[in-house]
Protein backbone atom coordinates (compact mmCIF):
# COMPACT_ATOMS: atom_id res chain seq x y z
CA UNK A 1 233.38 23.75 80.06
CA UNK A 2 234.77 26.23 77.78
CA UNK A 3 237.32 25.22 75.08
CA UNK A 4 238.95 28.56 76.09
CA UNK A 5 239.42 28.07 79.71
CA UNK A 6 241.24 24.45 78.53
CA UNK A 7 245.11 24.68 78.47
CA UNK A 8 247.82 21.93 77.63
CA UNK A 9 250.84 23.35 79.61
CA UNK A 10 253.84 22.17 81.23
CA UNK A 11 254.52 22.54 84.96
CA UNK A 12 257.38 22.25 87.01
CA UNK A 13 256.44 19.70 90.21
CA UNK A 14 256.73 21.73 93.50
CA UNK A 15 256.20 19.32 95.91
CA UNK A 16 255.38 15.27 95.69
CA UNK A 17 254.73 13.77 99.14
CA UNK A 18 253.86 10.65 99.66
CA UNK A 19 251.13 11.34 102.68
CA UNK A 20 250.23 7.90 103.10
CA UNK A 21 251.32 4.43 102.22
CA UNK A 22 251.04 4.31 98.21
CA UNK A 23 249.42 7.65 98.57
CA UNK A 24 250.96 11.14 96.91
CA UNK A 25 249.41 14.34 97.09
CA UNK A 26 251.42 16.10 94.04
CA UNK A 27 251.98 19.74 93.90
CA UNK A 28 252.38 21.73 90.85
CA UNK A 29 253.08 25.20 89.45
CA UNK A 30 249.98 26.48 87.74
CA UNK A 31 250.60 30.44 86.63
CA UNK A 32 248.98 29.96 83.51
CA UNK A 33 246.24 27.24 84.66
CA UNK A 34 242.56 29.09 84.65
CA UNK A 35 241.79 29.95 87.89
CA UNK A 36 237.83 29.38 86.79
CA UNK A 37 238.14 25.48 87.48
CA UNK A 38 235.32 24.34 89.73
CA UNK A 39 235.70 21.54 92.28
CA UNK A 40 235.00 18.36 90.54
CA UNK A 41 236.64 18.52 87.29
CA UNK A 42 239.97 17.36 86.67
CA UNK A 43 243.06 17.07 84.65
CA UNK A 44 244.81 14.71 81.90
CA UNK A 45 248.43 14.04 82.76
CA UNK A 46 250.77 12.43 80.87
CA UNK A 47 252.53 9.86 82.99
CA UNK A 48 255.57 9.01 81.08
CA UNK A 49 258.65 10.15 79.15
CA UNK A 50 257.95 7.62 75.84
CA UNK A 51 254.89 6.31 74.65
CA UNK A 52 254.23 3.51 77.51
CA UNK A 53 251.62 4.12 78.73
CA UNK A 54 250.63 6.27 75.70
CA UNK A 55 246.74 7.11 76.81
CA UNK A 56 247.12 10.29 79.44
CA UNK A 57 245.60 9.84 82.99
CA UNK A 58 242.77 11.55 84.42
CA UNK A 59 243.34 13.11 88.05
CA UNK A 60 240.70 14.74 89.83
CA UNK A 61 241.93 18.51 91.15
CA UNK A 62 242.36 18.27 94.73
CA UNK A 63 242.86 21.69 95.26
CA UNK A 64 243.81 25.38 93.51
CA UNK A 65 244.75 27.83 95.05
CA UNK A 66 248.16 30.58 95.24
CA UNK A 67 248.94 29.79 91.77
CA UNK A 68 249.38 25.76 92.59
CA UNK A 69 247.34 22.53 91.06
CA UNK A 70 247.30 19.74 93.62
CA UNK A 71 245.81 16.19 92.81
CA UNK A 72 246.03 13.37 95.00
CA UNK A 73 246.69 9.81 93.85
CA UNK A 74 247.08 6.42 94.78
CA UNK A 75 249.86 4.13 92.92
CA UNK A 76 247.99 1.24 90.99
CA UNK A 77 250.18 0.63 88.30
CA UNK A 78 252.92 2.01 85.57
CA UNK A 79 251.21 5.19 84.75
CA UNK A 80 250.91 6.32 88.61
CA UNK A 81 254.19 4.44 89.64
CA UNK A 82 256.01 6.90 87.02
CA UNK A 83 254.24 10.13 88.52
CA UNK A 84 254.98 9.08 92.49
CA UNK A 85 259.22 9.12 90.93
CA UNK A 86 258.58 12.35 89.91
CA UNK A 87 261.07 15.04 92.48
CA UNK A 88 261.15 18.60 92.42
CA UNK A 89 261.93 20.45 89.74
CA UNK A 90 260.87 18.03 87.22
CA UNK A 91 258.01 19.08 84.46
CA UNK A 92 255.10 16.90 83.69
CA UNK A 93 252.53 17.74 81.04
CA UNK A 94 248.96 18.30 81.38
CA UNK A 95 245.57 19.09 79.82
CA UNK A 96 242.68 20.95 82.14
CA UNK A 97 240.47 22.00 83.94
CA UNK A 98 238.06 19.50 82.10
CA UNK A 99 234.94 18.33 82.56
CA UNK A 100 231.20 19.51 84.71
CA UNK A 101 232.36 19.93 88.19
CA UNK A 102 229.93 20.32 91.35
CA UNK A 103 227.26 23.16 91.35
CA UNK A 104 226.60 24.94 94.84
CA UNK A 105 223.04 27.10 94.39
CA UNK A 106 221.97 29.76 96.53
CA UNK A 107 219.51 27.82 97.89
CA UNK A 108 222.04 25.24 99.41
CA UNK A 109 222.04 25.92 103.22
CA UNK A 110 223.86 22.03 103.92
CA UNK A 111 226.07 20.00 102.77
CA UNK A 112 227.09 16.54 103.34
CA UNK A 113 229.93 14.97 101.21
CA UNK A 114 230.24 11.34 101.06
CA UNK A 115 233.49 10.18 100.15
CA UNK A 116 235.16 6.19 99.88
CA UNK A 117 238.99 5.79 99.43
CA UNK A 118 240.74 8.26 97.34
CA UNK A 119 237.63 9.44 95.95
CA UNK A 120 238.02 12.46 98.93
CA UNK A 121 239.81 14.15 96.41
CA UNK A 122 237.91 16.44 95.10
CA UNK A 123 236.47 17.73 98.41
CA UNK A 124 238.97 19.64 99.38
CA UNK A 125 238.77 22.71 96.67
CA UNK A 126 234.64 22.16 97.29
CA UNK A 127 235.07 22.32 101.29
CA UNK A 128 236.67 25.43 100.76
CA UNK A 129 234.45 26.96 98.34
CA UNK A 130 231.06 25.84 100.78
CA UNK A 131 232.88 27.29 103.70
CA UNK A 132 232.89 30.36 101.99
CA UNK A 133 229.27 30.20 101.28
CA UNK A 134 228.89 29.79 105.11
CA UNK A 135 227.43 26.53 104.21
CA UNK A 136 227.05 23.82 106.82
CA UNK A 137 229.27 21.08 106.01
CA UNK A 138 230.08 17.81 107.12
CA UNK A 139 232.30 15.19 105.47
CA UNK A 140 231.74 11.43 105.91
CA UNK A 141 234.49 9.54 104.90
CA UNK A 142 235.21 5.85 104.51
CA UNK A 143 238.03 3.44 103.50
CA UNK A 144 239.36 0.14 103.98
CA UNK A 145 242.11 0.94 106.82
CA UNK A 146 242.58 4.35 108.35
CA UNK A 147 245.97 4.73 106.66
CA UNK A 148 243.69 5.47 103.74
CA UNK A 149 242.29 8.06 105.40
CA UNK A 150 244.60 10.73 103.79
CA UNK A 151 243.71 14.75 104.94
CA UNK A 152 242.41 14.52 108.10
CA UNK A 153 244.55 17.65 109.01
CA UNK A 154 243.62 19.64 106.39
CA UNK A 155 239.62 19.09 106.67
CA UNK A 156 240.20 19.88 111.15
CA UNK A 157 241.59 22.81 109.87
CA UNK A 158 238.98 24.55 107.76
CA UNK A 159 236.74 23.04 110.90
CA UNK A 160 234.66 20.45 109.17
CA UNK A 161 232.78 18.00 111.55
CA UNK A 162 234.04 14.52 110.15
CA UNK A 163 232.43 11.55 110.04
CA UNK A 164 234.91 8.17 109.62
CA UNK A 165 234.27 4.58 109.14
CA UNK A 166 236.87 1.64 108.07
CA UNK A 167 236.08 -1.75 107.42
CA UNK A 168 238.98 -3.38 109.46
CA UNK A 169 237.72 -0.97 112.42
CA UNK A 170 241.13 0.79 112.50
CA UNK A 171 239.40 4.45 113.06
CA UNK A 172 235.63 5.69 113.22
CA UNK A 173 233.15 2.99 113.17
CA UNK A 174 233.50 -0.40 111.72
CA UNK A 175 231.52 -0.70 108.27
CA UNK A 176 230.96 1.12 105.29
CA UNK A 177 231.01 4.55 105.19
CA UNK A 178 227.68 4.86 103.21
CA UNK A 179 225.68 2.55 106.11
CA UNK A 180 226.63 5.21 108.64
CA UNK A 181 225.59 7.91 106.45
CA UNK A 182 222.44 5.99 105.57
CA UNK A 183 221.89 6.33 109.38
CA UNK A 184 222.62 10.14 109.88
CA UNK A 185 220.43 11.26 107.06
CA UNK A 186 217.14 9.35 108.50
CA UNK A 187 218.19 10.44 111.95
CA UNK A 188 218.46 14.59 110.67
CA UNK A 189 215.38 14.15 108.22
CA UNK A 190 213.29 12.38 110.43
CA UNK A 191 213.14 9.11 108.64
CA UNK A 192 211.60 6.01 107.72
CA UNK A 193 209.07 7.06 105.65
CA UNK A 194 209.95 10.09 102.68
CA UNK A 195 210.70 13.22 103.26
CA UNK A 196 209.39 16.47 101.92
CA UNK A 197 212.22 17.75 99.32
CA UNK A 198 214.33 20.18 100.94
CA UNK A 199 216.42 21.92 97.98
CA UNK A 200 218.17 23.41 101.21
CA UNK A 201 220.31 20.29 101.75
CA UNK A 202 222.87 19.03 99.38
CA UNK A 203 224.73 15.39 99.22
CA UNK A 204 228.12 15.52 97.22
CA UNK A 205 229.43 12.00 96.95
CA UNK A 206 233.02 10.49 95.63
CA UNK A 207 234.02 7.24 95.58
CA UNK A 208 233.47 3.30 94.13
CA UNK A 209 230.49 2.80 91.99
CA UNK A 210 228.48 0.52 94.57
CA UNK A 211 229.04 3.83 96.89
CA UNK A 212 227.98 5.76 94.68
CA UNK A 213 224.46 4.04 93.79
CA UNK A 214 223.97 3.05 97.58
CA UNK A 215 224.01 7.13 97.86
CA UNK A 216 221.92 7.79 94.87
CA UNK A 217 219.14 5.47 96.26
CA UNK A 218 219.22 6.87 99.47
CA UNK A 219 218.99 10.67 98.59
CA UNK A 220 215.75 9.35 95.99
CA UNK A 221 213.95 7.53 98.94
CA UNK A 222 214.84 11.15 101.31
CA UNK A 223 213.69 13.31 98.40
CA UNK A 224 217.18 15.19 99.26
CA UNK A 225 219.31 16.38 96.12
CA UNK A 226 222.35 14.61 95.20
CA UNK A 227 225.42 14.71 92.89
CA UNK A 228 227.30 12.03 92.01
CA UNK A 229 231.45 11.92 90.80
CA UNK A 230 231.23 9.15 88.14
CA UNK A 231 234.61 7.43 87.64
CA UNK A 232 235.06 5.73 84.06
CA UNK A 233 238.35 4.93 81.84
CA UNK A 234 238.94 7.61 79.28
CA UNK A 235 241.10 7.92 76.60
CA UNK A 236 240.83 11.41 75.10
CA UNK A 237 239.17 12.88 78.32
CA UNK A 238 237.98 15.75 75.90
CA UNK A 239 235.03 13.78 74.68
CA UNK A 240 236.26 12.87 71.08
CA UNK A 241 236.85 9.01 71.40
CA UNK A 242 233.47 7.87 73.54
CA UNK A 243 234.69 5.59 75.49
CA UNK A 244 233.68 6.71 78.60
CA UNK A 245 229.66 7.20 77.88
CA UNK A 246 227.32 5.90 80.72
CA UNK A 247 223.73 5.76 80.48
CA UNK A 248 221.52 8.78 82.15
CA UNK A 249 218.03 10.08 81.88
CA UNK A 250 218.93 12.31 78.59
CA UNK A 251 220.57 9.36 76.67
CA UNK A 252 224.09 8.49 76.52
CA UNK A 253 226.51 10.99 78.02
CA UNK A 254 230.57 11.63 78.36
CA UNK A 255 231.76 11.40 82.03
CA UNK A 256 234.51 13.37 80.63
CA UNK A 257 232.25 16.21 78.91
CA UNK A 258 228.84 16.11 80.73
CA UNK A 259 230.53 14.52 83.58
CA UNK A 260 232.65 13.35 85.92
CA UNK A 261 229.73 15.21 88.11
CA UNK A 262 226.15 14.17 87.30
CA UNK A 263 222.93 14.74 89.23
CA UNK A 264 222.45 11.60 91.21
CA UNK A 265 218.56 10.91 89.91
CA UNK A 266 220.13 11.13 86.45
CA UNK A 267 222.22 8.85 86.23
CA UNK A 268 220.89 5.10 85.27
CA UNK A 269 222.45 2.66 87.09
CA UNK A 270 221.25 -0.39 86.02
């Protein structure tokens, strides 16, 4: 991340729909927001007109594109209930793009992104940056109900195979999303037993922690490569204050500097 690509600015809200129950997909004006943001990072945004709540709010970027920032968000409390009263017109500050994002080498060939609840976020600016790779890409997605399944549209338009679970059953299969995945992968690599590393496939995975280190484990024991969307309270978000660190292989690292996006063997979980 470049300190030069990073611009506070003020935009003027477009469009703030509310796509789901207690979910918003907020639009914004971006003319002067770097168009060199990569799929993963994200953006502070101040969520109120005083000074409660005075700590900004990090937001991945759901998508950039035609001169427009979107983030999707879900309301949990004062800080998000404040943004989903926002109506057009209104401005609302914000810092970004910040943070490591998700890399896509030449050598990827396949993709599968895992994503749990709102965590899908940041999957739609990367679907649309693999399709135009020609990449093979498939999307697993899980959630508690299938009202949380927010941008189901969207992905059937840029013709992404989809793979759903819930755990009340309400759409896809019944369970957790990563228990299904756990069953493609062996099925396509021809598990039990390790597989030879293929630096051809790719697993991109957003979501709750446990998620997260349920995928981590499985791409170690299928030798595939993995990266991993760390969430983490931060307070600066520009990695002054430190109190997101989280331990990895190198040491001690900022999910808001070196991260939200680490590589999954990297990252110590325990």
């Amino acid at each position: 991340m470049s300190k030069k690509s990073v611009r506070q600015m003020t935009s003027e809200v477009i469009e703030n729909e509310e796509v789901s129950a207690g979910i918003f997909r907020l639009t914004l004006a971006a003319d002067s927001f770097p168009e060199t943001a990569a799929p993963g990072q994200f953006i502070m945004v101040r969520t109120s007109d005083g000074v409660d709540p005075l700590l900004r709010r990090a937001f991945s970027i759901h998508d950039l594109m035609d001169r427009r920032i979107r983030i999707l968000y879900k309301v949990v409390g004062r800080g998000t209930g404040w943004l989903a009263r926002r109506k057009k017109r209104d401005r609302i500050d914000l810092i970004g793009p910040l943070g490591t994002g998700f890399s896509v080498p030449k050598t990827v060939k396949t993709a599968w992104l895992v994503a749990g609840g709102i965590g899908v976020a940041p999957f739609q600016m990367l679907i649309r940056i693999l399709r135009s790779k020609h990449i093979d890409t498939t999307l697993f997605f899980g959630a508690g109900t299938g009202n949380e399944l927010v941008g189901l549209r969207d992905f059937e338009e840029q013709g992404i195979p989809q793979v759903l679970a819930t755990e009340d059953g309400s759409a896809g299969e019944q369970g957790m999303i990563v228990e299904v995945f756990r069953k493609r992968i062996q099925l396509a690599l021809g598990l039990p037993g390790k597989a030879k590393i293929d630096r051809s496939c790719r697993v991109y995975a957003c979501g709750p922690q446990p998620m997260l280190l349920a995928v981590a484990r499985l791409c170690r024991d299928s030798g595939v490569q993995g990266e991993v969307s760390m969430e983490s309270e931060m307070g600066c978000g520009i990695g002054t204050c430190m109190g997101c660190v989280i331990r990895t292989s190198r040491g001690y690292e900022r999910v808001c500097r070196e991260g939200p996006v680490f590589p999954a063997e990297e990252v110590l979980w325990e």
